[in-house]
Protein backbone atom coordinates (compact mmCIF):
# COMPACT_ATOMS: atom_id res chain seq x y z
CA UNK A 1 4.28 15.12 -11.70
CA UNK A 2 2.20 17.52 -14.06
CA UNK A 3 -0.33 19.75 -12.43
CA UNK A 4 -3.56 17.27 -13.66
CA UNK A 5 -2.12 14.16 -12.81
CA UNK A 6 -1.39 15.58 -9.57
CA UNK A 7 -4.93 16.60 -9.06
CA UNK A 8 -6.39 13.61 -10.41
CA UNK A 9 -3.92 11.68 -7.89
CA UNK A 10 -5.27 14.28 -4.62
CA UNK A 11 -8.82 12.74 -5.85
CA UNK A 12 -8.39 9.42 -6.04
CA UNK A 13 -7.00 9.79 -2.40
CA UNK A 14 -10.09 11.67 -0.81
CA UNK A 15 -12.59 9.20 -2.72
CA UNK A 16 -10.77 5.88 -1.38
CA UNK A 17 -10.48 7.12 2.04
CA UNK A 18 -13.91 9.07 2.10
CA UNK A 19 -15.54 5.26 0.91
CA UNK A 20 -13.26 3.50 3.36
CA UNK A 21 -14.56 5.89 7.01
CA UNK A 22 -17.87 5.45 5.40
CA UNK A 23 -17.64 1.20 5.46
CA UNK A 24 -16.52 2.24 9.25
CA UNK A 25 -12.54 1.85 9.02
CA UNK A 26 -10.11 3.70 11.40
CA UNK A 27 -8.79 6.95 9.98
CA UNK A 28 -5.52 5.34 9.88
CA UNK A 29 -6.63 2.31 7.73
CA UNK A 30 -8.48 4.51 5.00
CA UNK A 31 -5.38 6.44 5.00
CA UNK A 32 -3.35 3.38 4.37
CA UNK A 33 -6.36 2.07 1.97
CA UNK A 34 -6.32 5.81 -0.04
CA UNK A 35 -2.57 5.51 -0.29
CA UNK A 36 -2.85 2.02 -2.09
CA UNK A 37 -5.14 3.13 -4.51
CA UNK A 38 -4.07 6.83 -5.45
CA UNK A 39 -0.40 5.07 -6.09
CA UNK A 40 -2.49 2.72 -8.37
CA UNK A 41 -4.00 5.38 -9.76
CA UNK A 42 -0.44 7.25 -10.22
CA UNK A 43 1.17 4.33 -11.51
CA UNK A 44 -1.39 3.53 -14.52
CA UNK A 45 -1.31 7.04 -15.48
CA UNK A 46 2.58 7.58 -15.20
CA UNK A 47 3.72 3.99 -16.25
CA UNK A 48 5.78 3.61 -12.66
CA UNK A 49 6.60 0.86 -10.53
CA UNK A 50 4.46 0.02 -7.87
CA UNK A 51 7.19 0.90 -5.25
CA UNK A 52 7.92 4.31 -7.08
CA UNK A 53 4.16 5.65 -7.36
CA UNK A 54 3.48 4.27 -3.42
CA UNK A 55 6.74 6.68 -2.35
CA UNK A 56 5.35 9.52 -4.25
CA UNK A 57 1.99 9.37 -3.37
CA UNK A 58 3.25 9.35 0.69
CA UNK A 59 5.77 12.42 -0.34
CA UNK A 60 2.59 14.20 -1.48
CA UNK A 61 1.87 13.91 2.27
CA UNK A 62 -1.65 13.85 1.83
CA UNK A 63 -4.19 13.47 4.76
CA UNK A 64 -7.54 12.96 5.10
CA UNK A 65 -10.04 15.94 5.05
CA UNK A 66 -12.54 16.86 7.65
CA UNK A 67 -14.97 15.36 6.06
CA UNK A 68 -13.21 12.24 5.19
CA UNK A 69 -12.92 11.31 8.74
C-alpha cells in the first residue's frame, strides 16, 4: 500500500470511530465500525476484495486515539 493511500486509509479509521464514540458506542464497536469502513475505503481505492482490504486494514493494527475514545 502506497504512502497516501495508507494515510487516507489511517483517516478514514479515526473519522468512523471518532463519529461512532460520539453516537455513544463501546470503544470496541467503533473499532469494529472504523474497521468496516476504512476496508471500504481501501477497497474502492485499491480495487480489492472485500475480504482482502478487511485483513489489511486489521494488519495495519490500528487503534483508536485518545481522543477517539
Amino acid at each position: 500500500m502506497n504512502p497516501a493511500t495508507r494515510h487516507m486509509v489511517e483517516d478514514a479509521y479515526h473519522e468512523a470511530c471518532c463519529e461512532a464514540r460520539g453516537r455513544g458506542i463501546s470503544a470496541l464497536a467503533a473499532h469494529k465500525e472504523a474497521v468496516v469502513a476504512a476496508a471500504m475505503l481501501l477497497a474502492a481505492l485499491d480495487g480489492l476484495e472485500d475480504e482482502a482490504a478487511r485483513s489489511s486494514v486489521i494488519a495495519m493494527n490500528l487503534r483508536p486515539l485518545t481522543q477517539d475514545a
